[in-house]
Protein backbone atom coordinates (compact mmCIF):
# COMPACT_ATOMS: atom_id res chain seq x y z
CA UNK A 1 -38.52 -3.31 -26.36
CA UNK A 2 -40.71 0.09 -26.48
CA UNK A 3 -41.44 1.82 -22.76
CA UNK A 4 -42.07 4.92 -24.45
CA UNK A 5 -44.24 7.01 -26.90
CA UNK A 6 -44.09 8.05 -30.41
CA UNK A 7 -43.70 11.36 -29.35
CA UNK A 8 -40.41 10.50 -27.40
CA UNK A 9 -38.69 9.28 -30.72
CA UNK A 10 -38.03 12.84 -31.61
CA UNK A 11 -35.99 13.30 -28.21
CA UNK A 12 -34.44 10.74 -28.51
CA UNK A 13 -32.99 11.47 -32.19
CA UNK A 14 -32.01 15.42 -31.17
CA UNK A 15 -30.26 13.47 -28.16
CA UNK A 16 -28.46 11.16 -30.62
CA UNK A 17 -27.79 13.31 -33.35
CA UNK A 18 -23.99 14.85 -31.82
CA UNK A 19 -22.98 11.44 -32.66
CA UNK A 20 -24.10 10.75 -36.21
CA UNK A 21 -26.56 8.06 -35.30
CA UNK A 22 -29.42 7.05 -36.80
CA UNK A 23 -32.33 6.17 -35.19
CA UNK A 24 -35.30 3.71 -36.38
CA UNK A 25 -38.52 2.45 -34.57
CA UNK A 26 -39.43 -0.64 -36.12
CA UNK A 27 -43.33 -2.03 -36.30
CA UNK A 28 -43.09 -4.01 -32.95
CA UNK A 29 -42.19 -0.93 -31.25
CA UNK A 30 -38.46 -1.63 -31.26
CA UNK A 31 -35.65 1.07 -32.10
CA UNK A 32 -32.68 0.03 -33.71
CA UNK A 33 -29.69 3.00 -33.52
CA UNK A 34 -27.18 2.89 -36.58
CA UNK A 35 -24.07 4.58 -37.42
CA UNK A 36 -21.99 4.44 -40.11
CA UNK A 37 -19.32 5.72 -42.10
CA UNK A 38 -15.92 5.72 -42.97
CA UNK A 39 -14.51 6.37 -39.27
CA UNK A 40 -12.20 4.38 -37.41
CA UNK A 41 -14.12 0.91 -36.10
CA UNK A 42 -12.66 2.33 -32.45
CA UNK A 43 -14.54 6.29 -32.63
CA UNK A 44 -17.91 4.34 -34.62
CA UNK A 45 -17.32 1.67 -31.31
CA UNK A 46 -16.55 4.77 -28.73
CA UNK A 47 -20.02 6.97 -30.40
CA UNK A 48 -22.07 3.51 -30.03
CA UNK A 49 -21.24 3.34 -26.39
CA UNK A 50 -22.07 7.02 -25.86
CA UNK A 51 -25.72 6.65 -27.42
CA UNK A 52 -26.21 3.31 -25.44
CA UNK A 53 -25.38 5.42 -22.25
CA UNK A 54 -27.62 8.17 -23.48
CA UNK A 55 -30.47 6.13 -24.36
CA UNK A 56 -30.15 4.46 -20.46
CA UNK A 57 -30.45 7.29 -18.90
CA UNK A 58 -33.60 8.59 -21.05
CA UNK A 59 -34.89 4.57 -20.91
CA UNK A 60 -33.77 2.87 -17.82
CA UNK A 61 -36.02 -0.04 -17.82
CA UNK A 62 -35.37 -1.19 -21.97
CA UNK A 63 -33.01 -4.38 -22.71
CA UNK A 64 -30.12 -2.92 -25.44
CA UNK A 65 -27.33 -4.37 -27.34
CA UNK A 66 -24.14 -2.86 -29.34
CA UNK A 67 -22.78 -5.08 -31.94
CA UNK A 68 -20.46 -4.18 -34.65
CA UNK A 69 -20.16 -5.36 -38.20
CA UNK A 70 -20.71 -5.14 -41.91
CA UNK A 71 -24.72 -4.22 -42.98
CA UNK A 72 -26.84 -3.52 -45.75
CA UNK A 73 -28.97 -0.64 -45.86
CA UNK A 74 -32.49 -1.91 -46.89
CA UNK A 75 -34.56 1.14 -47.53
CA UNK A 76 -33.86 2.94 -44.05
CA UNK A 77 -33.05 -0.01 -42.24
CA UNK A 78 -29.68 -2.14 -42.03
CA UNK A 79 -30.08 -6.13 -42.76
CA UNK A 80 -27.34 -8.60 -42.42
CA UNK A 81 -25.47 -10.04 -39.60
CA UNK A 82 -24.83 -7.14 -37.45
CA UNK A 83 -28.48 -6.86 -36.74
CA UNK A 84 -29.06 -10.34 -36.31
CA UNK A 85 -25.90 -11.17 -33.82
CA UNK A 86 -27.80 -7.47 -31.69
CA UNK A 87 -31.05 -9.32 -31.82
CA UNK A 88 -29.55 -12.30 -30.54
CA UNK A 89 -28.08 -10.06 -27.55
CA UNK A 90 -31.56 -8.91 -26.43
CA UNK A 91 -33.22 -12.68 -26.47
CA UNK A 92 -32.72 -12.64 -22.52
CA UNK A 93 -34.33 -9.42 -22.40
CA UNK A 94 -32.13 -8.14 -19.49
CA UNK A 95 -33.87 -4.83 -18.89
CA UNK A 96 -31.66 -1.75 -18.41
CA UNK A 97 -28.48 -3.90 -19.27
CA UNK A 98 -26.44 -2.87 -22.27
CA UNK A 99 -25.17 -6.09 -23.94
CA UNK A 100 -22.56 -5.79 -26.48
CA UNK A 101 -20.91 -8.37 -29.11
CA UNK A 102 -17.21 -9.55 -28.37
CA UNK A 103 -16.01 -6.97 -31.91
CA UNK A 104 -17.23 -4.20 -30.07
CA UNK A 105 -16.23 -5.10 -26.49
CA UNK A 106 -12.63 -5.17 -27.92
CA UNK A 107 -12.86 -1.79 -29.54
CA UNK A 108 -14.05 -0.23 -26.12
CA UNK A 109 -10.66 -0.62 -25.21
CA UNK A 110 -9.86 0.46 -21.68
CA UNK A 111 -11.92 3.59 -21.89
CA UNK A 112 -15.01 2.00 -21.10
CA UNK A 113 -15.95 -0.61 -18.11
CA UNK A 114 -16.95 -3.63 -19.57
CA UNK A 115 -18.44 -6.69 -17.34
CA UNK A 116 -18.95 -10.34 -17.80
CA UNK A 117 -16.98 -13.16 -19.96
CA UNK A 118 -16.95 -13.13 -23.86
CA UNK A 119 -20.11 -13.95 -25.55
CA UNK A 120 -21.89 -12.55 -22.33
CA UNK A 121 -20.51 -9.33 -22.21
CA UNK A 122 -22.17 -5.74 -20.73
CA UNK A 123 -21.57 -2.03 -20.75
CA UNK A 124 -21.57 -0.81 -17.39
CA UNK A 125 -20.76 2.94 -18.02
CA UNK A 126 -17.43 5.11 -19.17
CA UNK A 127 -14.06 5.07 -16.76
CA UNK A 128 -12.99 8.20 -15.16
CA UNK A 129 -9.67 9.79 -16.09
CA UNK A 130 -8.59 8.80 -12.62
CA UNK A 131 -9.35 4.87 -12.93
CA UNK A 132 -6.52 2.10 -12.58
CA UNK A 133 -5.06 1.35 -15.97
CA UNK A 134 -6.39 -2.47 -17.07
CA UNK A 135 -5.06 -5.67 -15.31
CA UNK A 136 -3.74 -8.82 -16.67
CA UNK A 137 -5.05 -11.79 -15.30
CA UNK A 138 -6.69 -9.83 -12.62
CA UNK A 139 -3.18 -8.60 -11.35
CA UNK A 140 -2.26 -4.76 -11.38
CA UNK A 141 1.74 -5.05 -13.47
CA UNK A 142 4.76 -2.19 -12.47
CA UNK A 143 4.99 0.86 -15.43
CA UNK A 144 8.42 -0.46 -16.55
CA UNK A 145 10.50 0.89 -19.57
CA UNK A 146 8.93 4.66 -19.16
CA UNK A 147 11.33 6.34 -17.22
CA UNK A 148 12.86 8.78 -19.34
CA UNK A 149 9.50 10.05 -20.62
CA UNK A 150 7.99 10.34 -16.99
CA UNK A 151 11.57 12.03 -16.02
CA UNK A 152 10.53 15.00 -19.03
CA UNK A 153 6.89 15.32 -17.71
CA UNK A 154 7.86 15.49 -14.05
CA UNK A 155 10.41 17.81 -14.41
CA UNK A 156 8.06 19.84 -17.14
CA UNK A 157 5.87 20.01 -13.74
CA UNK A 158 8.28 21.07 -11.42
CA UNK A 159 9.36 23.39 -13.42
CA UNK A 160 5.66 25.31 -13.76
CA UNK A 161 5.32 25.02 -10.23
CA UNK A 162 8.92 26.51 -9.27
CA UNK A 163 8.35 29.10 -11.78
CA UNK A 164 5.97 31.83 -13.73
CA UNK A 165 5.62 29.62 -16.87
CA UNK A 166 2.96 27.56 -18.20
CA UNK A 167 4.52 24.57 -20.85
CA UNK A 168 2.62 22.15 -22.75
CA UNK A 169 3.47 18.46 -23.45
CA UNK A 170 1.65 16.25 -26.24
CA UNK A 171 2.20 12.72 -25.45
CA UNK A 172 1.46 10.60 -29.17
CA UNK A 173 1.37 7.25 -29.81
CA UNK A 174 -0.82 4.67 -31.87
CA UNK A 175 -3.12 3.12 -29.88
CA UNK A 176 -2.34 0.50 -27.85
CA UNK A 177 1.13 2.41 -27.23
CA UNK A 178 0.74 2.70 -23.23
CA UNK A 179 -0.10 6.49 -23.28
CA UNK A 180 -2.69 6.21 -20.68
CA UNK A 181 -0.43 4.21 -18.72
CA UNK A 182 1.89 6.27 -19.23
CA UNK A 183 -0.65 9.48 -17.62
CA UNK A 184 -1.70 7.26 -14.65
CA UNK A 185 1.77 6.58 -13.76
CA UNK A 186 2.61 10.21 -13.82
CA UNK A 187 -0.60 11.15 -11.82
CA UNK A 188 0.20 8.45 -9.32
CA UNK A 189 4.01 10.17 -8.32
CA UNK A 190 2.75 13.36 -8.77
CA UNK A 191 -0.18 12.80 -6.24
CA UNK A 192 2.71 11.10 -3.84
CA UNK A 193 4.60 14.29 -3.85
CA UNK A 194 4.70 17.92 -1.88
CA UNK A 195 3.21 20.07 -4.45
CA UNK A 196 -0.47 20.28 -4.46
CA UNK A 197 -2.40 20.99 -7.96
CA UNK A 198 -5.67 20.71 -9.53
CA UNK A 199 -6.19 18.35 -12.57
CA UNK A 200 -8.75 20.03 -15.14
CA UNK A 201 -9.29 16.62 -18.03
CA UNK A 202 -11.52 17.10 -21.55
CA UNK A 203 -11.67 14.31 -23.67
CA UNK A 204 -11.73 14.88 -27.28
CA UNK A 205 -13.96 12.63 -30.01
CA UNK A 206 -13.92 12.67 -33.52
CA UNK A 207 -17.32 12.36 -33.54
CA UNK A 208 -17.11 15.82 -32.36
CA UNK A 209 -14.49 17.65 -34.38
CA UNK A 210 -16.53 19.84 -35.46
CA UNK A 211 -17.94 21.13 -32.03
CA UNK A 212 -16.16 24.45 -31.10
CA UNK A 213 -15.28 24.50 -27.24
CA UNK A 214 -15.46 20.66 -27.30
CA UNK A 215 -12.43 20.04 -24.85
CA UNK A 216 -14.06 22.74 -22.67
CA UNK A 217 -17.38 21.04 -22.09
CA UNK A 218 -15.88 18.09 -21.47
CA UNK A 219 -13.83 19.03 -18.64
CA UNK A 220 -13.76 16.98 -15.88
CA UNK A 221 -12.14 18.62 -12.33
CA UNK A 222 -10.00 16.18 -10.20
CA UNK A 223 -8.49 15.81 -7.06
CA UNK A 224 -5.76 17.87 -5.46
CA UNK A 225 -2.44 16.29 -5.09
CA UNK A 226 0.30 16.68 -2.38
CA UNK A 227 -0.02 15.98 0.82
């Protein structure tokens, strides 16, 4: 639904364009936002989200809808299912809700806060770093089966703060592997213990390889821990 002038289209496309999206206003005034390529479904998902949120907070008051899928490029614009199963999304008209498809609800993963039941699902906005891993059936479950590597990244700590030396850990795993688990759980007994420190996060995309300084501009400063 258009709230906005022509002359905000070009905004809008130098505010999309970090994340390789593509951005159409149809005749009825609609826009529809495509990206594409040969990505990983989850960073084409993860960039979707980000333009959704971007777009809210330049158009509050429009209805919008994320859904993921195979299309055909017609010209400039995509046809096939994809579109149609969006369209379908925005019949309610839901203004300043971002509806997305069950595909790309699942590819959000647990980075993202996602509301409602399937087939009536919402983007509500991006976790923080600091957010409770996800819950099943509702119910928070123990970190079990981690001890050895939270025994290496504790003592990696304690050994920085005892000492003049700065050490770096990289933590790898496909996805799905429990590796933010894995840093909430280390947060969560570091925060519980008697030295106090400052956690500086940046969050990398490979929508944004190319950026230099990414990490940097992306930092996020959290609490102190300790008591």
């Amino acid at each position: 639904e258009s709230l906005f002038d022509p002359g905000d289209v070009d905004q809008l496309r130098a505010a999309l364009q970090p994340y390789g999206a593509r951005l159409e206003r149809l005749l009825d005034g609609s826009m529809v936002v495509t990206l594409s390529g040969r990505g990983a479904p989850t960073d084409q998902a993860t960039a979707a989200a980000h333009c959704a949120l971007v777009l809210r907070a330049a158009l509050p008051d429009v209805a919008m809808s994320i859904s993921t899928g195979r299309a055909v490029l017609y010209g400039r614009l995509p046809v096939g299912d994809v579109i149609d199963r969006g369209a379908e999304l925005l019949r309610e008209r839901a203004h300043g809700v971002v509806r997305v498809d069950d595909v790309t609800a699942d590819l959000l993963g647990a980075r993202f806060e996602i509301a409602g039941a399937a087939g009536e699902r919402t983007l509500v906005g991006e976790r923080s770093v600091g957010d409770r891993p996800p819950t099943v059936l509702g119910k928070a479950t123990d970190c079990v089966g981690r001890e050895r590597e939270l025994a290496l990244l504790e003592g990696t700590f304690d050994e920085c703060a005892a000492e003049p030396v700065a050490r770096a850990v990289l933590v790898t795993a496909p996805a799905g592997g429990g590796k933010s688990r894995l840093r909430h759980e280390l947060l969560e007994r570091l925060g519980r213990g008697a030295q106090s420190f400052e956690l500086l996060v940046g969050r990398a995309d490979a929508i944004a390889s190319g950026a230099p300084f990414g990490l940097l501009v992306a930092k996020r400063v959290g609490r102190a821990g300790g008591p």
